[in-house]
PDB file of N, CA and C in Angstrom:
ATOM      1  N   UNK A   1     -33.761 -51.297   0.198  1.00  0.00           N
ATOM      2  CA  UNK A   1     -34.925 -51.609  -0.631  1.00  0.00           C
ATOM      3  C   UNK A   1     -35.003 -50.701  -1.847  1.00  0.00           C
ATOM      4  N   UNK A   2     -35.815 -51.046  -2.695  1.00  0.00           N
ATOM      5  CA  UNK A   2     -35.928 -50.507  -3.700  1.00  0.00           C
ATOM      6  C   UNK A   2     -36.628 -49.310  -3.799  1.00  0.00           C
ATOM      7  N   UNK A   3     -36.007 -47.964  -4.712  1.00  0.00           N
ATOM      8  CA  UNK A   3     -37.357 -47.155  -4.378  1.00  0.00           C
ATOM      9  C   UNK A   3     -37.158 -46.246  -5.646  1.00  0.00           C
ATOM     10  N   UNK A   4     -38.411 -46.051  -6.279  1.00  0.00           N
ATOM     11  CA  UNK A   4     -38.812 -45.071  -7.508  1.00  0.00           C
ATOM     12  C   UNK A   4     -38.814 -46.395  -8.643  1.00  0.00           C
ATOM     13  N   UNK A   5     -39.328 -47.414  -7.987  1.00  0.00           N
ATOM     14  CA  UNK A   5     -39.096 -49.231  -9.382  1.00  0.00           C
ATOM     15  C   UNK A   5     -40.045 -48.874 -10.258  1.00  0.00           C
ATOM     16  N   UNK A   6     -39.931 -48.783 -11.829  1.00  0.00           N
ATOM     17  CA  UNK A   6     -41.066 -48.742 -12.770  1.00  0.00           C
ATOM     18  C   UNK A   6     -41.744 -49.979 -12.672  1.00  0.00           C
ATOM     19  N   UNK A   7     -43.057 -50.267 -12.534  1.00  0.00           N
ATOM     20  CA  UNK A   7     -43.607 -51.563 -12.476  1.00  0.00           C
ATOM     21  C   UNK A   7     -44.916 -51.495 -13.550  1.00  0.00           C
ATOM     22  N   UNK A   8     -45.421 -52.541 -13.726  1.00  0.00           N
ATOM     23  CA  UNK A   8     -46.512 -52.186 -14.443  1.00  0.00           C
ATOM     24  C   UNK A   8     -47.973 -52.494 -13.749  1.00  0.00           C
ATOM     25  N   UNK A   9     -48.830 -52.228 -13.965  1.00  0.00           N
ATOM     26  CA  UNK A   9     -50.185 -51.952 -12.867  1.00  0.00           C
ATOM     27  C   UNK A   9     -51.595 -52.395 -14.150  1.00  0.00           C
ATOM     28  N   UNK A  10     -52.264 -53.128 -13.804  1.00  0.00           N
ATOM     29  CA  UNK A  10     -53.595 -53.290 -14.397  1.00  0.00           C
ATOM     30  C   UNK A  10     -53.706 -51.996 -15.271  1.00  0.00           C
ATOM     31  N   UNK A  11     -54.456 -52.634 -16.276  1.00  0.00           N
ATOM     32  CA  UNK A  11     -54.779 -51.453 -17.505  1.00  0.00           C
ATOM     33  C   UNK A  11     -53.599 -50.814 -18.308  1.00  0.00           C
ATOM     34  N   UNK A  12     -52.882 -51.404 -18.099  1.00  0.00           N
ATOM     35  CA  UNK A  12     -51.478 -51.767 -19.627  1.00  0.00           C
ATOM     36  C   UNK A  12     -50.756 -50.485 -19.064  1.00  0.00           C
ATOM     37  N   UNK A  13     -51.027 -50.025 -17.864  1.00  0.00           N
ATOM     38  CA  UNK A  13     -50.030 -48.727 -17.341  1.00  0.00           C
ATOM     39  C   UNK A  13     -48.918 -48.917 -16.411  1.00  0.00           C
ATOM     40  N   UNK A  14     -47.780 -47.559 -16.284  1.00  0.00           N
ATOM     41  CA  UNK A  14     -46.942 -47.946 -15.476  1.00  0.00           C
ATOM     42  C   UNK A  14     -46.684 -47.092 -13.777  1.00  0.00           C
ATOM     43  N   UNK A  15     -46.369 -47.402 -12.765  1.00  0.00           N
ATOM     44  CA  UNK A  15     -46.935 -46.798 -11.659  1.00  0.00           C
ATOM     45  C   UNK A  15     -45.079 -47.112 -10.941  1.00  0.00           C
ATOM     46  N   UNK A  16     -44.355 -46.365 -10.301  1.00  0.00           N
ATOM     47  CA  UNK A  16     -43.370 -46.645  -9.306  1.00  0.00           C
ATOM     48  C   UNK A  16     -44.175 -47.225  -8.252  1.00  0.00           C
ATOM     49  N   UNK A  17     -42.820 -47.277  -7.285  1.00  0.00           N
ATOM     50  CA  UNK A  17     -42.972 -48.377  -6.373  1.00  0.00           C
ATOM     51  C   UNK A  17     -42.092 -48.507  -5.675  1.00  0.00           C
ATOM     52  N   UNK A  18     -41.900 -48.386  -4.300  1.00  0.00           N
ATOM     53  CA  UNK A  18     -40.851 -48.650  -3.639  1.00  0.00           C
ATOM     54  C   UNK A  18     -40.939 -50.126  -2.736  1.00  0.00           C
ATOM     55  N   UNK A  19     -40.006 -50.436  -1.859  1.00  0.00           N
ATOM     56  CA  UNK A  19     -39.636 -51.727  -0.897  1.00  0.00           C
ATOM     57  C   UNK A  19     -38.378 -52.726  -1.910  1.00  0.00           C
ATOM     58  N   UNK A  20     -38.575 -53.589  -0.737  1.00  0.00           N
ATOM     59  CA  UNK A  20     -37.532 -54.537  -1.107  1.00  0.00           C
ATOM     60  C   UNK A  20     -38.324 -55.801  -1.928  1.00  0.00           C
ATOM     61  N   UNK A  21     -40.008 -55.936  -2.222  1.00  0.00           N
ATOM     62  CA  UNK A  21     -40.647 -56.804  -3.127  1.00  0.00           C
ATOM     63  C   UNK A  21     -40.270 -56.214  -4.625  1.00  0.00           C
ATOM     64  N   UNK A  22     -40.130 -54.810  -4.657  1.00  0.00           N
ATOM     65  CA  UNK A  22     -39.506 -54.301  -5.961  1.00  0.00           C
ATOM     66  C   UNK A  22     -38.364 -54.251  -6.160  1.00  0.00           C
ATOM     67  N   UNK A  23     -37.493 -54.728  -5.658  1.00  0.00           N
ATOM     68  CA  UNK A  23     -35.787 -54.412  -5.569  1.00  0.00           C
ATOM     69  C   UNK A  23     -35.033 -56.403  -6.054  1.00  0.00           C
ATOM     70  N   UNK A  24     -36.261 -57.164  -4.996  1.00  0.00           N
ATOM     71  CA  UNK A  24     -35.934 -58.137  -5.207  1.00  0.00           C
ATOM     72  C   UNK A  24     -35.527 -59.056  -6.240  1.00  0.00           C
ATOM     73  N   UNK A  25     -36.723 -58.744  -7.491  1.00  0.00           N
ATOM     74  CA  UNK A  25     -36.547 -59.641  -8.386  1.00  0.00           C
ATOM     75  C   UNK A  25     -35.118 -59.011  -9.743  1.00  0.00           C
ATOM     76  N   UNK A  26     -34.732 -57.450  -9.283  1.00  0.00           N
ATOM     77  CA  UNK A  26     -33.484 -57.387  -9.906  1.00  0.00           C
ATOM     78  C   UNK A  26     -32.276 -58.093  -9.867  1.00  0.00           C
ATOM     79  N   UNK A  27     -32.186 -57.967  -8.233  1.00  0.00           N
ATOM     80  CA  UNK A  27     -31.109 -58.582  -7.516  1.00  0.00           C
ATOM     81  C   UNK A  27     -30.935 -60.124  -7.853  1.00  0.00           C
ATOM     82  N   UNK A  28     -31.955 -60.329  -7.602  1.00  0.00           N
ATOM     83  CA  UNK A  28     -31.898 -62.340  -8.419  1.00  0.00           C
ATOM     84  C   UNK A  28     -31.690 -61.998  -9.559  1.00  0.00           C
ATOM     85  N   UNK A  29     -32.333 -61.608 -10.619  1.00  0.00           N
ATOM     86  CA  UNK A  29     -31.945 -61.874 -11.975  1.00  0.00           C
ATOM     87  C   UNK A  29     -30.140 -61.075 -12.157  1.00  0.00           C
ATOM     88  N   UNK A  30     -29.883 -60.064 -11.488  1.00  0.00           N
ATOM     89  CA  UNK A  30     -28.389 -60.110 -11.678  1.00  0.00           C
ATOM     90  C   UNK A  30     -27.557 -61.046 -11.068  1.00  0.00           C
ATOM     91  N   UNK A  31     -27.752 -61.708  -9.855  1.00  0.00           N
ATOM     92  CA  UNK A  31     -27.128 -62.925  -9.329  1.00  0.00           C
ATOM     93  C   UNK A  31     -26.999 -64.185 -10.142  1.00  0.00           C
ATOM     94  N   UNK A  32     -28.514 -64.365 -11.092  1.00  0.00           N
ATOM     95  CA  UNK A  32     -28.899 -65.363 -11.963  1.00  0.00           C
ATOM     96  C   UNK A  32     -27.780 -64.770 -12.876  1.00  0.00           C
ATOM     97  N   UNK A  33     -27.308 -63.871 -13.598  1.00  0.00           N
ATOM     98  CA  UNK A  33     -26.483 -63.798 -14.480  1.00  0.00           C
ATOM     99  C   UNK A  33     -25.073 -64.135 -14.205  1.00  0.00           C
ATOM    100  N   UNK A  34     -24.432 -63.605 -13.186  1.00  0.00           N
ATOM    101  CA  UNK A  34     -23.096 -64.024 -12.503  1.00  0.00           C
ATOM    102  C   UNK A  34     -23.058 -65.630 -12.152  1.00  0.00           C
ATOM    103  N   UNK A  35     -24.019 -66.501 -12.052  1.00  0.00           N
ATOM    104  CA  UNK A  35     -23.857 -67.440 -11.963  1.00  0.00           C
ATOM    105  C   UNK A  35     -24.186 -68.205 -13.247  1.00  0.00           C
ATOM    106  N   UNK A  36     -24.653 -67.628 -14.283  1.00  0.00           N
ATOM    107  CA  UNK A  36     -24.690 -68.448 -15.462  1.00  0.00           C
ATOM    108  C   UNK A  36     -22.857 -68.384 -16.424  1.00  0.00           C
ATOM    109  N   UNK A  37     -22.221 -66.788 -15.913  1.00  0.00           N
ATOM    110  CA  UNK A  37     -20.984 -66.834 -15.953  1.00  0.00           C
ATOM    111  C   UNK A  37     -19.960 -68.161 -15.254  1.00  0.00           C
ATOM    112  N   UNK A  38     -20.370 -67.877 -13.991  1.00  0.00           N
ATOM    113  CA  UNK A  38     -19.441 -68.817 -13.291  1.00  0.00           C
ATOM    114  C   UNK A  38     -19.849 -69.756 -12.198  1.00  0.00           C
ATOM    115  N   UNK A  39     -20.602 -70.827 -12.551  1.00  0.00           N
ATOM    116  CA  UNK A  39     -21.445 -71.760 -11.615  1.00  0.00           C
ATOM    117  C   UNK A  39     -21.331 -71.895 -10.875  1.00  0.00           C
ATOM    118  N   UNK A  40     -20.072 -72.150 -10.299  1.00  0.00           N
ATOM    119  CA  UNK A  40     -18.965 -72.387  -8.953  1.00  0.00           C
ATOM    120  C   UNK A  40     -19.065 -72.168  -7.932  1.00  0.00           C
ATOM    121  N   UNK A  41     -19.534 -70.241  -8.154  1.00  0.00           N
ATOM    122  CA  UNK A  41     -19.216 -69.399  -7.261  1.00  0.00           C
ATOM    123  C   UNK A  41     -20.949 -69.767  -5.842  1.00  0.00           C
ATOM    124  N   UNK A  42     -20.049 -69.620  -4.595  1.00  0.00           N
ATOM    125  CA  UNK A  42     -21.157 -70.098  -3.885  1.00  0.00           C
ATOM    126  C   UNK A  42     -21.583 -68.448  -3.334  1.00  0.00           C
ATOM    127  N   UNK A  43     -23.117 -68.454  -2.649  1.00  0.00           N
ATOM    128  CA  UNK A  43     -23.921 -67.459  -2.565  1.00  0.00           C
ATOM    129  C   UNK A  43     -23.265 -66.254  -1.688  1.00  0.00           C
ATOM    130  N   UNK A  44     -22.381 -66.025  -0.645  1.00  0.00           N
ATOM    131  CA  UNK A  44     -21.977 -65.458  -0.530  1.00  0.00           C
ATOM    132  C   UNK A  44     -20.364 -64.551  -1.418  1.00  0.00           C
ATOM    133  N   UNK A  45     -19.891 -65.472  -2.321  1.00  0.00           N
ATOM    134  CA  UNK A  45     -19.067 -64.717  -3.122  1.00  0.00           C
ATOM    135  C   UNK A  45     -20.021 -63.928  -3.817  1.00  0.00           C
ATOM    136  N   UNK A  46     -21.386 -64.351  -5.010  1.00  0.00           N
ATOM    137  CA  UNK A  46     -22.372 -63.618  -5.472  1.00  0.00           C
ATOM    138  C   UNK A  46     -22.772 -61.944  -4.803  1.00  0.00           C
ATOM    139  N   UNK A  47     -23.066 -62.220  -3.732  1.00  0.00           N
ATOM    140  CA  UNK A  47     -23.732 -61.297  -2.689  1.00  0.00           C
ATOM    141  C   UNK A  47     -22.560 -60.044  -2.764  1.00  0.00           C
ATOM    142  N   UNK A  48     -21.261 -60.688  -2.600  1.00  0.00           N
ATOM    143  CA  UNK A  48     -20.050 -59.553  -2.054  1.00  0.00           C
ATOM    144  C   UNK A  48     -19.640 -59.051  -3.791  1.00  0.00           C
ATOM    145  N   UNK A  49     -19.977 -59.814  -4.873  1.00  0.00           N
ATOM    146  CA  UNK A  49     -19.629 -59.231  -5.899  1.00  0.00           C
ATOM    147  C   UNK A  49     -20.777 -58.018  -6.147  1.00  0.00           C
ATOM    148  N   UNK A  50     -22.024 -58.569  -5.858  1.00  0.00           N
ATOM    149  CA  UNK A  50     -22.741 -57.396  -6.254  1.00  0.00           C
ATOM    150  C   UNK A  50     -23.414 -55.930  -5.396  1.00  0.00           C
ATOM    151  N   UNK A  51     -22.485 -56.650  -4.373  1.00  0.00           N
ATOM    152  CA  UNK A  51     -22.772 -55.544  -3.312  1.00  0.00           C
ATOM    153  C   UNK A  51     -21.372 -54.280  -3.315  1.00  0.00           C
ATOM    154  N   UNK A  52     -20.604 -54.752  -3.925  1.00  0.00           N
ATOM    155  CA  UNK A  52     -18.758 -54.431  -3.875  1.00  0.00           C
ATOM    156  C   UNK A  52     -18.772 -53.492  -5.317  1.00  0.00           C
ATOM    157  N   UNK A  53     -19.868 -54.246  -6.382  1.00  0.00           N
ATOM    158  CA  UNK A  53     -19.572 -53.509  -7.875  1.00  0.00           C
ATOM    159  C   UNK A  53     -21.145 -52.329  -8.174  1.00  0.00           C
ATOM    160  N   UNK A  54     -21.913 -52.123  -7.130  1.00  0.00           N
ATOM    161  CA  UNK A  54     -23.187 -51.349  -6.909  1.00  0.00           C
ATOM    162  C   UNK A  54     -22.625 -49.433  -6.851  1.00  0.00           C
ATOM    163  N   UNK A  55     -23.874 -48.457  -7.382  1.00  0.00           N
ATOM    164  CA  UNK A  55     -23.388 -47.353  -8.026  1.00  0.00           C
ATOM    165  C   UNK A  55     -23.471 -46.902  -6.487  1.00  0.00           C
ATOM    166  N   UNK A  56     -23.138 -46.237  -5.706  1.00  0.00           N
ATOM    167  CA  UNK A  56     -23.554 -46.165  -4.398  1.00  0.00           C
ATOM    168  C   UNK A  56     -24.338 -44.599  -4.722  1.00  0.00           C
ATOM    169  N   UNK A  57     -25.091 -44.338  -3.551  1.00  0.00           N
ATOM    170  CA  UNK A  57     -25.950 -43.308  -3.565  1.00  0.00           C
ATOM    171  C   UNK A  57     -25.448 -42.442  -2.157  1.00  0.00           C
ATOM    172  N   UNK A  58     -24.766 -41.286  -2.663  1.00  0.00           N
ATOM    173  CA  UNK A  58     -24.342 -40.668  -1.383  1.00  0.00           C
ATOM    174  C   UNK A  58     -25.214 -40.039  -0.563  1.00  0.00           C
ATOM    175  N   UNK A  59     -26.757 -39.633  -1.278  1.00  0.00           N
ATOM    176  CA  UNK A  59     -27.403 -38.989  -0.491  1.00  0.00           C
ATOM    177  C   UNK A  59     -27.894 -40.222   0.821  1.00  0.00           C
ATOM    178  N   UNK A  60     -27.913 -40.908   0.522  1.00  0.00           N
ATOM    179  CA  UNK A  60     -28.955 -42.125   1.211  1.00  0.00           C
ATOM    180  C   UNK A  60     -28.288 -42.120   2.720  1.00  0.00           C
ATOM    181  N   UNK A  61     -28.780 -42.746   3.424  1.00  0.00           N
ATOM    182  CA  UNK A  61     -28.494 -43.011   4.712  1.00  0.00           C
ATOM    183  C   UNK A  61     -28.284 -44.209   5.258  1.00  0.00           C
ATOM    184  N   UNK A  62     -26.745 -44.674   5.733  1.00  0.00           N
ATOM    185  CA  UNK A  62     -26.428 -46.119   5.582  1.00  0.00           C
ATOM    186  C   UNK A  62     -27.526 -47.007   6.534  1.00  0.00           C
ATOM    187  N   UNK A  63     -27.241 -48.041   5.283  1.00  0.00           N
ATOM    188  CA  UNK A  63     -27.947 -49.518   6.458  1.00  0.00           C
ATOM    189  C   UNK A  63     -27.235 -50.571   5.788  1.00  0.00           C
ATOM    190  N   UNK A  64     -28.147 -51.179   6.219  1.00  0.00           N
ATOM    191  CA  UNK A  64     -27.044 -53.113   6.282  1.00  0.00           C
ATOM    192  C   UNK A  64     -26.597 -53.204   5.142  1.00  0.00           C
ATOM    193  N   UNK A  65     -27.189 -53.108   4.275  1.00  0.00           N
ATOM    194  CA  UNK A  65     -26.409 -53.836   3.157  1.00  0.00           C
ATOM    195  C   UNK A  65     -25.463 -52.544   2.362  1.00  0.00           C
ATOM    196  N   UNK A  66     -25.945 -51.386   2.822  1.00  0.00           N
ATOM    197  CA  UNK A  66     -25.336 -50.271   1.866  1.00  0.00           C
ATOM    198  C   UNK A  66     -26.325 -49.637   0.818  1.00  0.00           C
ATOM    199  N   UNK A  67     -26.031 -49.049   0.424  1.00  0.00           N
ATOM    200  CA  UNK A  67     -27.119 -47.792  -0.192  1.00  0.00           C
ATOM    201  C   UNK A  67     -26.952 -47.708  -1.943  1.00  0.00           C
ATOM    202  N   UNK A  68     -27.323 -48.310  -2.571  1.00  0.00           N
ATOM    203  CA  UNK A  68     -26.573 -48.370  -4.182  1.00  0.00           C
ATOM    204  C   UNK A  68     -27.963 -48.647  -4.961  1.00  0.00           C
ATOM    205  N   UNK A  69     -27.470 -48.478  -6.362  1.00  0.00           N
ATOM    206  CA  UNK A  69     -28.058 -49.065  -7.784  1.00  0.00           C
ATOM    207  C   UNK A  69     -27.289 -50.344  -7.813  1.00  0.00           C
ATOM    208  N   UNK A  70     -27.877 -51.425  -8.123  1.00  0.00           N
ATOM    209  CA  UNK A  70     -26.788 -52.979  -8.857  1.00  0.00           C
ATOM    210  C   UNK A  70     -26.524 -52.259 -10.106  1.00  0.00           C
ATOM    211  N   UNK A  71     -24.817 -52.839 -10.428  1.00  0.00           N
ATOM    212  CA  UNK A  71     -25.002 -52.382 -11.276  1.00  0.00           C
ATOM    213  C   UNK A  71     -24.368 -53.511 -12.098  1.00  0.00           C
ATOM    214  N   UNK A  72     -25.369 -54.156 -13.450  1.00  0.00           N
ATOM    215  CA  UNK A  72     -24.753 -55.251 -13.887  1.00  0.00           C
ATOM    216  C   UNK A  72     -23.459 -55.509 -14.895  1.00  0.00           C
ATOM    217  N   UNK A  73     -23.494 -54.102 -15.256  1.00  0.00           N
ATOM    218  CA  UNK A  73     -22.133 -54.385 -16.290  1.00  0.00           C
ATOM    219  C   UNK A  73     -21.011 -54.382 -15.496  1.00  0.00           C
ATOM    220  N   UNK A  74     -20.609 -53.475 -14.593  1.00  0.00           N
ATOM    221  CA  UNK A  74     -19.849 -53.569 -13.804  1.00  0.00           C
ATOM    222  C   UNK A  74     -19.450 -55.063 -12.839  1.00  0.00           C
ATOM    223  N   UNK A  75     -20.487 -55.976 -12.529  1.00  0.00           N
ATOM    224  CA  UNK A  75     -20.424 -57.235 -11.509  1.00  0.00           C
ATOM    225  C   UNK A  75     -20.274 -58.009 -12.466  1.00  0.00           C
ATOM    226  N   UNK A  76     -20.507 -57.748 -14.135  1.00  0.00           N
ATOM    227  CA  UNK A  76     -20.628 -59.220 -14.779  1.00  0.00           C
ATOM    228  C   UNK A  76     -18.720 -59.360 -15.113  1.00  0.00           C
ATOM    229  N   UNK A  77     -18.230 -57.682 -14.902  1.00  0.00           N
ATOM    230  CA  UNK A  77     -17.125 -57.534 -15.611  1.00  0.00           C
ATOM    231  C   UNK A  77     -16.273 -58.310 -14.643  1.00  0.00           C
ATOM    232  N   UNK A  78     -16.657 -57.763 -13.356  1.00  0.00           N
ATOM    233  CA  UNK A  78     -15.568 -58.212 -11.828  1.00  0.00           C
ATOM    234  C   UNK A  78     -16.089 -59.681 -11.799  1.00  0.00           C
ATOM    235  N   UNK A  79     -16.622 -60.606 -12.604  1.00  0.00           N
ATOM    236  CA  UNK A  79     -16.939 -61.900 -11.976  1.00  0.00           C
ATOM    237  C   UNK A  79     -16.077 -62.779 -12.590  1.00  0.00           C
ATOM    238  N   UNK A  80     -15.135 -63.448 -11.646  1.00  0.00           N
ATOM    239  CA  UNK A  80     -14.289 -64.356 -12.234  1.00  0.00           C
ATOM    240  C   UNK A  80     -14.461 -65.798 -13.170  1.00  0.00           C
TER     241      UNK A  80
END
């Protein structure tokens, strides 16, 4: 999940934020980009590109999906 997300909060200010409701709408909009590259590709190639091209975070402590930043220049580069 996501954690330290700049978000914005009532009264034109900005507040972090952690979970996976803040993590989420990155992850789609970088998936949304790899697939405007290459239409084709079905949801699990997506998933393994951007899980495979992510900055990893060594402090973190593994779980399912792995511990990273997306990182989009890197997944848009690896997307066939």
């Amino acid at each position: 999940p996501g954690v330290d997300i700049l978000s914005t909060i009532p009264g034109n200010n900005y507040e972090n934020f952690n979970g996976t409701s803040m993590a989420a709408p990155h992850v789609s909009g970088l998936a949304a980009l790899v697939l405007s590259k290459n239409k084709s590709l079905k949801a699990d190639v997506v998933k393994g590109l951007i899980a495979k091209n992510c900055d990893a975070f060594t402090s973190a402590p593994p779980v399912p999906m792995g511990a990273g930043r997306i990182n989009a220049s890197k997944t848009l580069a690896a997307t066939p």
